[in-house]
N, C-alpha and C. Protein backbone atom coordinates (compact mmCIF):
# COMPACT_ATOMS: atom_id res chain seq x y z
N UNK A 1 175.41 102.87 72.35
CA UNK A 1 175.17 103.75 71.23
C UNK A 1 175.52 105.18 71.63
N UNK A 2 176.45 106.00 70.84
CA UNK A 2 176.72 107.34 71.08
C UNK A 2 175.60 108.69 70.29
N UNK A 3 175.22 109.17 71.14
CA UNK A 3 174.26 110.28 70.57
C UNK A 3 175.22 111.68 70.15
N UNK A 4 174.82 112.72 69.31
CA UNK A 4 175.28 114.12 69.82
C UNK A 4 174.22 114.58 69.25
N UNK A 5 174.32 116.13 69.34
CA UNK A 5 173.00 116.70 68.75
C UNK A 5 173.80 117.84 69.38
N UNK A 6 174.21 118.68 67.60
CA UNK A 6 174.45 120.28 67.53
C UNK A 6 173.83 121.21 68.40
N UNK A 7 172.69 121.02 68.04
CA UNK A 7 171.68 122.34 68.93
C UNK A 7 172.10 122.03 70.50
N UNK A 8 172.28 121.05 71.15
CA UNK A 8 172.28 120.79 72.49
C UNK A 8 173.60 121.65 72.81
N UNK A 9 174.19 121.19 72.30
CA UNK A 9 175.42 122.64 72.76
C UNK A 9 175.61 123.75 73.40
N UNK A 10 175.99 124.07 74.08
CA UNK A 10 176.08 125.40 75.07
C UNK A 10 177.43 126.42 74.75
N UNK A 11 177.29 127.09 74.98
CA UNK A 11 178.54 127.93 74.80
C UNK A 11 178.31 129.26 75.31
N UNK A 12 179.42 129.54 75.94
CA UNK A 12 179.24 131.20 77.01
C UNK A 12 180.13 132.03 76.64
N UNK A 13 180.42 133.04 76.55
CA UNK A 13 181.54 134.16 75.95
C UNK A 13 181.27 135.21 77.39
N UNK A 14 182.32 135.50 77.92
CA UNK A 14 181.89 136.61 78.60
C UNK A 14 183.68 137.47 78.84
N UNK A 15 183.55 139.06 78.74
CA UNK A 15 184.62 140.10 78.85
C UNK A 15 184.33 140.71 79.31
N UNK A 16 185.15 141.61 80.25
CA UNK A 16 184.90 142.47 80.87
C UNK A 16 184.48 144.23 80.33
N UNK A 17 184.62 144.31 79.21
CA UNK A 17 184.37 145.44 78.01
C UNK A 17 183.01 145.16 77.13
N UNK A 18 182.69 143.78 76.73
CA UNK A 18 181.36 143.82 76.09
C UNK A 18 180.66 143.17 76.73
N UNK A 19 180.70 142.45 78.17
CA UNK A 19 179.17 141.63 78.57
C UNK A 19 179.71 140.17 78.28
N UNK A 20 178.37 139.86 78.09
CA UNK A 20 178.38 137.87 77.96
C UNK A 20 177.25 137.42 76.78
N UNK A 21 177.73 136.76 76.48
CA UNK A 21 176.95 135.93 75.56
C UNK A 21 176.40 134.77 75.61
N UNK A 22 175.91 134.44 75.52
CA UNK A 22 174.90 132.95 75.90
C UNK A 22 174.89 132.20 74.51
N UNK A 23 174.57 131.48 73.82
CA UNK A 23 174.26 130.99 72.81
C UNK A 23 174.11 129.27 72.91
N UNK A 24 173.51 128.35 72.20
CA UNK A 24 173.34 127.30 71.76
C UNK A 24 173.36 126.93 70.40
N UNK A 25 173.47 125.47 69.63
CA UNK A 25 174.67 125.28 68.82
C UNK A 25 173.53 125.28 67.70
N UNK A 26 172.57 125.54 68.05
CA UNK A 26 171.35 126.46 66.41
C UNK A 26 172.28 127.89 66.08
N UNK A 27 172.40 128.97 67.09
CA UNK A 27 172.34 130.06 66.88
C UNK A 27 173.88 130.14 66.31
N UNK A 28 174.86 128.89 66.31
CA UNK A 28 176.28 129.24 65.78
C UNK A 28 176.01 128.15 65.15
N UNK A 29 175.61 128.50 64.03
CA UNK A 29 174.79 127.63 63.38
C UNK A 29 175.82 126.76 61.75
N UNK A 30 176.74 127.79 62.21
CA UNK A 30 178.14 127.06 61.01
C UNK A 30 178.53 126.19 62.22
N UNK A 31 178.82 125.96 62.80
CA UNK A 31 179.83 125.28 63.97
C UNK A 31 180.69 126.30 64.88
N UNK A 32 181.64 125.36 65.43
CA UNK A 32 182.54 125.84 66.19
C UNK A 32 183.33 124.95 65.96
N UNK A 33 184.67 124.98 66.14
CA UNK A 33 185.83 124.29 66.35
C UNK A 33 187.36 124.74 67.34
N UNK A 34 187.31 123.91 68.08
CA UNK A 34 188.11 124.31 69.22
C UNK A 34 189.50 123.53 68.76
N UNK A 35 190.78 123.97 68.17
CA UNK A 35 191.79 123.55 67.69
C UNK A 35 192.93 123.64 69.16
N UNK A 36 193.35 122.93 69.59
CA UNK A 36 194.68 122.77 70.29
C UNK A 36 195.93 123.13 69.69
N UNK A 37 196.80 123.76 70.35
CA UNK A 37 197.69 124.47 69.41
C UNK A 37 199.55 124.00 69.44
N UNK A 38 199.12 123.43 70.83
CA UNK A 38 200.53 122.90 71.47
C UNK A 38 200.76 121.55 71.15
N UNK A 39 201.98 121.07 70.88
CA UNK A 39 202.60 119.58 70.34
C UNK A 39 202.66 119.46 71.71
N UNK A 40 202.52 118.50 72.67
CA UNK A 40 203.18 118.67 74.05
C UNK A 40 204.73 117.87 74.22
N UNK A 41 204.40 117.12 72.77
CA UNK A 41 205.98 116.34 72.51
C UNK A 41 206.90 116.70 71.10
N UNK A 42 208.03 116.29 71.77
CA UNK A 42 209.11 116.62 70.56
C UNK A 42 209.98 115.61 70.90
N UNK A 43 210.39 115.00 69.75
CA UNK A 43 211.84 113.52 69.85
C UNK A 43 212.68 114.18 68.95
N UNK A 44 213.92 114.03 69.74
CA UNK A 44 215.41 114.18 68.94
C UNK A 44 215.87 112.77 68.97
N UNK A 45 216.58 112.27 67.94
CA UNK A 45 217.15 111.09 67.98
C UNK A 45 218.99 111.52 67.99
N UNK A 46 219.29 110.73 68.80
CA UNK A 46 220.88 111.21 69.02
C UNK A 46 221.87 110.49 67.60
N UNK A 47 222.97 110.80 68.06
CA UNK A 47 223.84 110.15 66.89
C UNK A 47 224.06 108.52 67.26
N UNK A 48 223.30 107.96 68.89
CA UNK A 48 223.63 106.78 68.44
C UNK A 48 222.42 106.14 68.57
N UNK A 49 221.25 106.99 68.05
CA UNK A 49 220.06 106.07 68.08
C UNK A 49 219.55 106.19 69.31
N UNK A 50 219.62 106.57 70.10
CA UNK A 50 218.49 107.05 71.51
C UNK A 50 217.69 108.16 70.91
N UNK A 51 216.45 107.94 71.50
CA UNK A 51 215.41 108.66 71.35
C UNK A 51 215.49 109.78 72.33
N UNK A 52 215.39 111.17 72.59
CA UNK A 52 215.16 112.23 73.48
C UNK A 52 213.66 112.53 73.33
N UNK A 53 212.62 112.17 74.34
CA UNK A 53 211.64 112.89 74.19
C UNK A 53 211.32 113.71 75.59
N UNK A 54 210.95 115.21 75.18
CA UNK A 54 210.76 116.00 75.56
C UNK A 54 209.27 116.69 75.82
N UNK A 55 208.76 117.33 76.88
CA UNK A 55 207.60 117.60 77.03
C UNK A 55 207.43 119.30 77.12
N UNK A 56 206.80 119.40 76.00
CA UNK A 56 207.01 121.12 75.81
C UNK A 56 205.52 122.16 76.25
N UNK A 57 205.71 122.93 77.28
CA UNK A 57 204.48 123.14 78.28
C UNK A 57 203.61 123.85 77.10
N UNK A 58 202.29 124.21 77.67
CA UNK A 58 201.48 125.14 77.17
C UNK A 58 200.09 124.83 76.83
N UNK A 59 198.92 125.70 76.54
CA UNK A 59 197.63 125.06 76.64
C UNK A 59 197.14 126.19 75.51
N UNK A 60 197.41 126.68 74.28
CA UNK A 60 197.04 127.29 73.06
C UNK A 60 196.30 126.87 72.69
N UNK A 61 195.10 127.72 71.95
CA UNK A 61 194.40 126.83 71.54
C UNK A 61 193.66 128.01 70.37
N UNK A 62 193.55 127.76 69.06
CA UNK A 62 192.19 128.45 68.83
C UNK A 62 191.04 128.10 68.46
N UNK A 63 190.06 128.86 68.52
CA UNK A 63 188.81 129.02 69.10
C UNK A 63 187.86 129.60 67.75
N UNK A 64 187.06 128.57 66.81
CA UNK A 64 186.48 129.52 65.63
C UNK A 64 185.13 129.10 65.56
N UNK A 65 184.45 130.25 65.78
CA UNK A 65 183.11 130.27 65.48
C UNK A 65 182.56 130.93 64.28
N UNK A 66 182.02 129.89 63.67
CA UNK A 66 181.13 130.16 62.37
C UNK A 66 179.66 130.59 62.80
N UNK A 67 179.77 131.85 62.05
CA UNK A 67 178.30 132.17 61.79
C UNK A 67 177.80 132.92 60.88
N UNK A 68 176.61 133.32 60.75
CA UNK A 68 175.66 134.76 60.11
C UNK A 68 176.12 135.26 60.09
N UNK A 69 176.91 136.59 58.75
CA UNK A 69 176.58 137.79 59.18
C UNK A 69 175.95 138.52 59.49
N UNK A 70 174.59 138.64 59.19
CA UNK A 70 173.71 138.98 59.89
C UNK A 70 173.22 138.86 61.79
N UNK A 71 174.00 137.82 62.49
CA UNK A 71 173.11 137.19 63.37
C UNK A 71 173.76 138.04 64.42
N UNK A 72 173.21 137.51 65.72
CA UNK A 72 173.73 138.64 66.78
C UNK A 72 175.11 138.45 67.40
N UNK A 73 175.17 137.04 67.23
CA UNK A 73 176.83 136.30 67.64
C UNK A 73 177.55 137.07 67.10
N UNK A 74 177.38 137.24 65.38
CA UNK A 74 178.44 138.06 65.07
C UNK A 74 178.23 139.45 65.37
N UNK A 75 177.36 140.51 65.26
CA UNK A 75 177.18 141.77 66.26
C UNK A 75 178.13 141.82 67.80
N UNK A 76 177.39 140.75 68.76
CA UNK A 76 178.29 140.98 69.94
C UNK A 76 180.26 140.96 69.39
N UNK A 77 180.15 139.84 68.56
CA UNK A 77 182.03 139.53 68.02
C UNK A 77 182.53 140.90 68.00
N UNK A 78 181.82 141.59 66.86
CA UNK A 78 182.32 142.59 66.35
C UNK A 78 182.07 144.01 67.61
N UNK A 79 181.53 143.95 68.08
CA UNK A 79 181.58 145.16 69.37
C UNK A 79 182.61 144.45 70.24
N UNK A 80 183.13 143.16 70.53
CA UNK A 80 183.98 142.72 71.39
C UNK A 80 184.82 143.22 70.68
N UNK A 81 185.55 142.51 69.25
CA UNK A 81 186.57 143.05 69.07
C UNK A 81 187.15 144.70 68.90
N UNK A 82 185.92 145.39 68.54
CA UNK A 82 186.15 146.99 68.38
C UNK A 82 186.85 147.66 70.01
N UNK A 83 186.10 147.12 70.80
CA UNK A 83 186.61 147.35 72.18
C UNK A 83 187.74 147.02 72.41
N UNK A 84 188.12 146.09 72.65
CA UNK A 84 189.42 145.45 72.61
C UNK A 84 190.47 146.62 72.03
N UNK A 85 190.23 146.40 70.49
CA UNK A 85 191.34 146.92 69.88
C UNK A 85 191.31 148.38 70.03
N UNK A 86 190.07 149.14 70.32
CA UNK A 86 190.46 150.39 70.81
C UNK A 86 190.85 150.92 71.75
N UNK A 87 190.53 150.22 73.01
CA UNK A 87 191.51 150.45 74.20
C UNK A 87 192.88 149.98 74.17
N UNK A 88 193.35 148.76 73.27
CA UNK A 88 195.04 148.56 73.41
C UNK A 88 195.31 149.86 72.22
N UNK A 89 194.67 150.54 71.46
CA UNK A 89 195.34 151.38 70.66
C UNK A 89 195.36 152.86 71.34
N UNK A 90 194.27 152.78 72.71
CA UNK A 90 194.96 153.86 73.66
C UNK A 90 195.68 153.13 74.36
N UNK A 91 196.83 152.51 74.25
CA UNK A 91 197.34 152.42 75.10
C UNK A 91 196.97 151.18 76.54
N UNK A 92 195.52 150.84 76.48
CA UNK A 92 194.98 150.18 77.62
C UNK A 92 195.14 148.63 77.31
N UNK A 93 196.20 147.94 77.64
CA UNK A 93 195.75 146.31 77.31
C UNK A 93 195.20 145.20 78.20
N UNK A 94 194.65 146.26 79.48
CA UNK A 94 194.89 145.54 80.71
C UNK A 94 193.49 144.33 80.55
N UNK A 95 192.64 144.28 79.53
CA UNK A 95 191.27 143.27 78.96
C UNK A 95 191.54 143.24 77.80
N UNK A 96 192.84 143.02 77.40
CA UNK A 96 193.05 143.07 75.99
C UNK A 96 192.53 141.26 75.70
N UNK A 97 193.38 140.63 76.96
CA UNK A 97 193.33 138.91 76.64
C UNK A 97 192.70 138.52 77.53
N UNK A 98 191.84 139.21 77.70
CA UNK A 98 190.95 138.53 79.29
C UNK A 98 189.39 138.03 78.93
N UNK A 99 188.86 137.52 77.77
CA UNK A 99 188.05 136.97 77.31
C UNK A 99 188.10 135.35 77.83
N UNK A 100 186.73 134.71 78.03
CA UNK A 100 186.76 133.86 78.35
C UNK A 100 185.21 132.78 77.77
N UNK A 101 185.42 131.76 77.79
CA UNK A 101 184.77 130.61 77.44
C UNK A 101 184.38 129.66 77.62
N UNK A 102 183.31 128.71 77.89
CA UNK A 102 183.06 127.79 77.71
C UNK A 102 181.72 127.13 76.71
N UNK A 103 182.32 125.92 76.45
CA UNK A 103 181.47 125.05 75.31
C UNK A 103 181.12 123.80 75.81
N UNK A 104 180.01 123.62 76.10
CA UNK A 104 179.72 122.13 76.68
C UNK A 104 178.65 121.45 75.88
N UNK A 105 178.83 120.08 76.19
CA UNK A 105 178.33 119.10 74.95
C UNK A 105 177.99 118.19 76.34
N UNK A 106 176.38 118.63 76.87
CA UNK A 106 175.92 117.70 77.92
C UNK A 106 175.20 116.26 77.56
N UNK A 107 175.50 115.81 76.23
CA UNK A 107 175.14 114.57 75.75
C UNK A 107 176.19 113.61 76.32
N UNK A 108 177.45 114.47 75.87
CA UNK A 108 179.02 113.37 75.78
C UNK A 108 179.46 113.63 77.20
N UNK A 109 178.82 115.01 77.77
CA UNK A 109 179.52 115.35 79.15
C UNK A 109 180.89 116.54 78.93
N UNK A 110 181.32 116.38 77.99
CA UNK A 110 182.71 117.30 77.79
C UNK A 110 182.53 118.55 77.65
N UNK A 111 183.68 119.28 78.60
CA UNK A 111 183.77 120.60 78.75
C UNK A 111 184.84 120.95 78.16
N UNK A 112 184.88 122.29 77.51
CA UNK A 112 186.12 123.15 77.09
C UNK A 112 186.14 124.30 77.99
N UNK A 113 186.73 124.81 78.37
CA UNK A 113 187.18 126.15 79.21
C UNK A 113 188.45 126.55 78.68
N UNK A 114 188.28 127.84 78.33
CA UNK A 114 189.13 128.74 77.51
C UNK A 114 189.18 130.07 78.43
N UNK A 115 190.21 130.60 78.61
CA UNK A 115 190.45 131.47 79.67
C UNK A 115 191.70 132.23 78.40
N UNK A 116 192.00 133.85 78.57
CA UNK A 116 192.86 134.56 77.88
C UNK A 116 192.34 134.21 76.52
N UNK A 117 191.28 135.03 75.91
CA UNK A 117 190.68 134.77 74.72
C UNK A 117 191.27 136.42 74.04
N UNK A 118 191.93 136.64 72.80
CA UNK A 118 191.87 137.55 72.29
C UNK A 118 191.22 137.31 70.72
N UNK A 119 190.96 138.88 70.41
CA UNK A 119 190.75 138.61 69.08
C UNK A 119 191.49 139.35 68.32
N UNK A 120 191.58 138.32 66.69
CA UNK A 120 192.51 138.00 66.03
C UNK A 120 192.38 139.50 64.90
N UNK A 121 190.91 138.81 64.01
CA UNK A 121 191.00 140.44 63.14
C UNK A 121 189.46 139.73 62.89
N UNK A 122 188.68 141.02 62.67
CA UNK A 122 187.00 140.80 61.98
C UNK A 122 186.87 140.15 60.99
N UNK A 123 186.13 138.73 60.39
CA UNK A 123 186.24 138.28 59.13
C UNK A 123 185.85 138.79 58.08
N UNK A 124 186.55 138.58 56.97
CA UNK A 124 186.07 138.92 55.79
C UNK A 124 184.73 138.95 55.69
N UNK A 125 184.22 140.32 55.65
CA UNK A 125 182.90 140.35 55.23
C UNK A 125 182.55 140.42 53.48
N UNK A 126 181.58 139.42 53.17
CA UNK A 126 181.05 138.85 51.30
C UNK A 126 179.77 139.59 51.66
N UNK A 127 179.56 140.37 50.40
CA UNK A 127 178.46 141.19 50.23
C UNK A 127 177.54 140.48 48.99
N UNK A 128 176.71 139.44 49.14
CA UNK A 128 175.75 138.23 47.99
C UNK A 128 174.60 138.69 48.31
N UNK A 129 173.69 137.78 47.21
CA UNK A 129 172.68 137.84 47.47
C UNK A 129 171.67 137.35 48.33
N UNK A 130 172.94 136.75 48.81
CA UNK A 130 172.03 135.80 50.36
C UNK A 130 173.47 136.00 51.67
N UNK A 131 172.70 135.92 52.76
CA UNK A 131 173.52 136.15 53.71
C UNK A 131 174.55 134.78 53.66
N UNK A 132 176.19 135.47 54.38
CA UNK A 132 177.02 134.56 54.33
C UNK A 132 177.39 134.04 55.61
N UNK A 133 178.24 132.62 55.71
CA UNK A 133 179.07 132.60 56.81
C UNK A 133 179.82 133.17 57.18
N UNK A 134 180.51 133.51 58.31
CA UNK A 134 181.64 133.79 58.35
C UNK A 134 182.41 133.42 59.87
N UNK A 135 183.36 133.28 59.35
CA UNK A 135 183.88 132.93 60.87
C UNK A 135 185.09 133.49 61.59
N UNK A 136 184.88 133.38 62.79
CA UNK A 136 185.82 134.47 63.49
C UNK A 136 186.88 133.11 64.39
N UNK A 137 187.91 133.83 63.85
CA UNK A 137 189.07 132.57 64.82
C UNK A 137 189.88 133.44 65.48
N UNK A 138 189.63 133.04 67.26
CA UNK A 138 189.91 133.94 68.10
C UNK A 138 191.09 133.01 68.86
N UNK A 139 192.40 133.59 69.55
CA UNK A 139 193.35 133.00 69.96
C UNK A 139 193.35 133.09 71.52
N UNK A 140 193.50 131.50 71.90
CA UNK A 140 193.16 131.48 73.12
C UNK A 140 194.17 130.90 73.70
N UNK A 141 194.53 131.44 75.00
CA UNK A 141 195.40 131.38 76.05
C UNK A 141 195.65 129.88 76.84
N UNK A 142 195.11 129.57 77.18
CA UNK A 142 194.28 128.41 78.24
C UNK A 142 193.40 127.60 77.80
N UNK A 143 193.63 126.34 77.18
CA UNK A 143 191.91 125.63 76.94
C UNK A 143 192.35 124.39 78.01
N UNK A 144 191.97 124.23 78.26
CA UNK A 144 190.81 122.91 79.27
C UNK A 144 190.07 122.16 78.97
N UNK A 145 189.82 120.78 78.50
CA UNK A 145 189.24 119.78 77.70
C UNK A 145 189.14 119.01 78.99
N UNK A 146 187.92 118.55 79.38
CA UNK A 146 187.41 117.76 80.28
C UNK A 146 185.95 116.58 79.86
């Protein structure tokens, strides 16, 4: 029988410009979804019917966490990304992509590690009568699925 359980979830954020984040899978409480970005294959078929398949490198991936606007996940997001983008707009990109990650699911055992995390743009913020989701999809360099 296979178990999971959301809340058990782990997940770490840490940059060298805003700190680290800790969280568990209550407090990102829309989800997360870790998308792979690379085909690692491509087939050409020739003119006489041979197949060419090809192995095309790379480990892309993005990275979207749903949450509160209100909550602190999104607070730390939004001071990560302000940092970020104001030091590459002086000029500084040298932590522009140097965000990093992991998400572990110690029920199933599987790890993600995400290394070269940038961010993309602040989500649309909805101004209701009740607080909204929102989610931030951040582009990542390196993922690692174990």
């Amino acid at each position: 029988m296979f178990q999971y359980s959301f809340a058990s979830i782990q997940l770490s954020f840490t940059h060298a410009l805003a700190g680290n984040f800790l969280w568990n899978g209550e407090q990102a409480n829309g989800g997360v979804t870790i998308a792979p970005l690379t085909d690692h294959t491509d087939q050409e078929t020739t003119p006489d019917g041979a197949v060419i398949t090809n192995f095309i490198p790379g480990d892309s991936a993005a990275f979207t966490v749903t949450t509160q606007q209100i909550s602190a996940l999104h607070a730390f997001l939004i001071g990560w990304h302000n940092a970020c983008v104001t030091a590459a707009k002086l000029g500084d990109l040298s932590d522009y992509n140097t965000a990093a990650a992991i998400v572990r699911d110690p029920i199933s055992g599987r790890t993600h590690t995400m290394q070269g995390i940038a961010p993309s743009k602040i989500p649309d913020t909805p101004y209701n009568p009740k607080a909204q989701m929102l989610s931030w999809v951040l582009k990542v360099s390196n993922l690692v699925t174990e």
